[in-house]
C-alpha atoms as a PDB file:
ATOM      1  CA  UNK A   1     -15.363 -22.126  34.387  1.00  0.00           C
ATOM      2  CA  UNK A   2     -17.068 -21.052  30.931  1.00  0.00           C
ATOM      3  CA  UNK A   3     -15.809 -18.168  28.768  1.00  0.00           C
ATOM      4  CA  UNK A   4     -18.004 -16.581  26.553  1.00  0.00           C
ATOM      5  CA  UNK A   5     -16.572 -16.355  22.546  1.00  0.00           C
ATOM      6  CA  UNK A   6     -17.953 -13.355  20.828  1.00  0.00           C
ATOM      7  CA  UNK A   7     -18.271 -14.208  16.945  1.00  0.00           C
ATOM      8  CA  UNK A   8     -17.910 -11.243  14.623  1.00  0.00           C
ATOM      9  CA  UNK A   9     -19.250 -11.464  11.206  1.00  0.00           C
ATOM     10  CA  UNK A  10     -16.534 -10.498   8.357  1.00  0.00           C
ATOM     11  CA  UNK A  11     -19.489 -11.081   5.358  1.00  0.00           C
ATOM     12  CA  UNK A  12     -19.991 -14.200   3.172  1.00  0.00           C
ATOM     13  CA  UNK A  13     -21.105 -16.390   6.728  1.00  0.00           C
ATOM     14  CA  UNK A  14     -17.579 -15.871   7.739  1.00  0.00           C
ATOM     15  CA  UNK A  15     -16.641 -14.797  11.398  1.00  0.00           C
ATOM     16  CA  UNK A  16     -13.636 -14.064  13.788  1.00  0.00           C
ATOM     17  CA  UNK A  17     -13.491 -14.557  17.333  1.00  0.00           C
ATOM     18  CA  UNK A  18     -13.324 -11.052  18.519  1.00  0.00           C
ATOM     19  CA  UNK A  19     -11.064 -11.740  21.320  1.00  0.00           C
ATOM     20  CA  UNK A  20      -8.133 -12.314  19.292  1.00  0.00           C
ATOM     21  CA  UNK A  21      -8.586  -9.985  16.595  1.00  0.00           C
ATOM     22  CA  UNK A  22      -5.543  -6.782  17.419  1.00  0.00           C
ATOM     23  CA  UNK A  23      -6.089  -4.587  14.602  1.00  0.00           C
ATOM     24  CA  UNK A  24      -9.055  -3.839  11.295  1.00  0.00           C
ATOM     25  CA  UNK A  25      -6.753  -1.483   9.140  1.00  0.00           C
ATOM     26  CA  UNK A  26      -7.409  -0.588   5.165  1.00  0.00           C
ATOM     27  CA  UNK A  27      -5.934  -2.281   2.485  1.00  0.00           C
ATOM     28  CA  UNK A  28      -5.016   1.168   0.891  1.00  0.00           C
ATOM     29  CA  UNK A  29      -2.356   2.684   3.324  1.00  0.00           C
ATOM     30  CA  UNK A  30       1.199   1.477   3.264  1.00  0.00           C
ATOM     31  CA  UNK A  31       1.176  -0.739   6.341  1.00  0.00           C
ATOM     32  CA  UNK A  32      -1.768  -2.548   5.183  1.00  0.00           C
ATOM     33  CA  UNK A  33      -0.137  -3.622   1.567  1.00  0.00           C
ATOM     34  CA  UNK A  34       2.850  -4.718   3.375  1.00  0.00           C
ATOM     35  CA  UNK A  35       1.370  -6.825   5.973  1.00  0.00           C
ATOM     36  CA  UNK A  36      -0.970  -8.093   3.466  1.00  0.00           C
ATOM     37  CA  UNK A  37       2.708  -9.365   1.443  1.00  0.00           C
ATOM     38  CA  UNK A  38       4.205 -10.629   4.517  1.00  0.00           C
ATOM     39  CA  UNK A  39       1.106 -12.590   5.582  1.00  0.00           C
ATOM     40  CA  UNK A  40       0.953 -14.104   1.949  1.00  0.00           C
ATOM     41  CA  UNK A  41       4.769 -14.950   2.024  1.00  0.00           C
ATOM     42  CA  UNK A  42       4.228 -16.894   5.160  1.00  0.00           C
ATOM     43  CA  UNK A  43       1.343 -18.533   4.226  1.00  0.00           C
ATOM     44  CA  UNK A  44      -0.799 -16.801   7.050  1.00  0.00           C
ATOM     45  CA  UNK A  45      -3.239 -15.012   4.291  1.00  0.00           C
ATOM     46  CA  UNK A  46      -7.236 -16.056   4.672  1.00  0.00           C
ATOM     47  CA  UNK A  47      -8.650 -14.160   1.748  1.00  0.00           C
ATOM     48  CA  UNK A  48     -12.672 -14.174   3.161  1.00  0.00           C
ATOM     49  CA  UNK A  49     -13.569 -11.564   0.355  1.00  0.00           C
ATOM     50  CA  UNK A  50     -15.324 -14.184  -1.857  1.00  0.00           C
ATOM     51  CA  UNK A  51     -13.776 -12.245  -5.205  1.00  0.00           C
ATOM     52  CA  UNK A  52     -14.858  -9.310  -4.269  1.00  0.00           C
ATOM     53  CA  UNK A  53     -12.729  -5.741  -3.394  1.00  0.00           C
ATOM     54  CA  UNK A  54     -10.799  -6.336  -0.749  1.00  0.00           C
ATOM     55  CA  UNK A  55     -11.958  -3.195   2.043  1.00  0.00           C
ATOM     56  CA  UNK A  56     -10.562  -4.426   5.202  1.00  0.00           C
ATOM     57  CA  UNK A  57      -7.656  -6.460   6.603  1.00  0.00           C
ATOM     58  CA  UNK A  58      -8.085  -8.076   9.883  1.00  0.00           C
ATOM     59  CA  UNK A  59      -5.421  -8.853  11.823  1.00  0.00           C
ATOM     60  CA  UNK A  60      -5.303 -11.675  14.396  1.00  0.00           C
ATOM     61  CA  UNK A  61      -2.962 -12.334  17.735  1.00  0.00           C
ATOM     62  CA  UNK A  62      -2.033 -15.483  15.907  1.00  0.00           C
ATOM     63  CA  UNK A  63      -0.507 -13.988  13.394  1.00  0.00           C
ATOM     64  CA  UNK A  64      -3.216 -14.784  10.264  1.00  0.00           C
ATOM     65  CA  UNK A  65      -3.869 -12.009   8.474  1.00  0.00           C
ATOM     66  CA  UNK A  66      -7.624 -12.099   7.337  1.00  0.00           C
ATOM     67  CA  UNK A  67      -8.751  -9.962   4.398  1.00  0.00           C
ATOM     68  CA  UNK A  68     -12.930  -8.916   4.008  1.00  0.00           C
ATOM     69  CA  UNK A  69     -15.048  -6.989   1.576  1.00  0.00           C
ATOM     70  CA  UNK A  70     -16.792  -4.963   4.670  1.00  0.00           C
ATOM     71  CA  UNK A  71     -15.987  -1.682   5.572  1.00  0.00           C
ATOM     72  CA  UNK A  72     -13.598  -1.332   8.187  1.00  0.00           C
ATOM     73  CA  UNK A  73     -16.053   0.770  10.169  1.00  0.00           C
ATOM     74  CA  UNK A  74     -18.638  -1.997   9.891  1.00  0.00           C
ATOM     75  CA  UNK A  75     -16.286  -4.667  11.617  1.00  0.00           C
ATOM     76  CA  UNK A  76     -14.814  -2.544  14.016  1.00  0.00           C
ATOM     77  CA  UNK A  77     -18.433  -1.632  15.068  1.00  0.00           C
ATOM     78  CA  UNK A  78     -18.907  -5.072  16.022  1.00  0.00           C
ATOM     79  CA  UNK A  79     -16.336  -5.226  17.479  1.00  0.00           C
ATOM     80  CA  UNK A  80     -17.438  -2.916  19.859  1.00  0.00           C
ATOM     81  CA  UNK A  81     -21.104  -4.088  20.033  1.00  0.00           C
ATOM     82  CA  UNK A  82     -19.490  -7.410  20.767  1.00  0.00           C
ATOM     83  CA  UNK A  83     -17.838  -6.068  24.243  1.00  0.00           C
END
């Protein structure tokens, strides 16, 4: 039996597999800066931003923490698309 993987593109030619992503929150609010810390304290931080602003984190069921320069509207729109 085949499953189907939906990629979602995060910018730079960098994707997620949309299945496991939980949660695209901003970097500004409260939560956001502290999961960012404890991700980077546990050595589960993938910074795809490339050097630039960091506008979205991404949060996986694995526990990674991924952190993109697109919009969180953009991704989760994919997301979306990608169901």
């Amino acid at each position: 039996m085949s499953t189907k993987t939906s990629l979602i593109n995060i910018g730079f030619g960098n994707a997620v597999v949309a299945e496991r992503v939980i949660a695209v929150i901003t970097p500004l609010s409260a939560s956001g800066k502290r999961i960012r810390e404890e991700a980077k304290d546990n050595n589960l931080l993938i910074d795809a931003t490339h050097g630039r602003k960091t506008r979205a984190i991404v949060v996986m069921d694995s526990s990674h923490v991924i952190l993109s320069a697109m919009q969180p509207e953009t991704i989760a729109g994919r997301l979306n698309n990608a169901e």
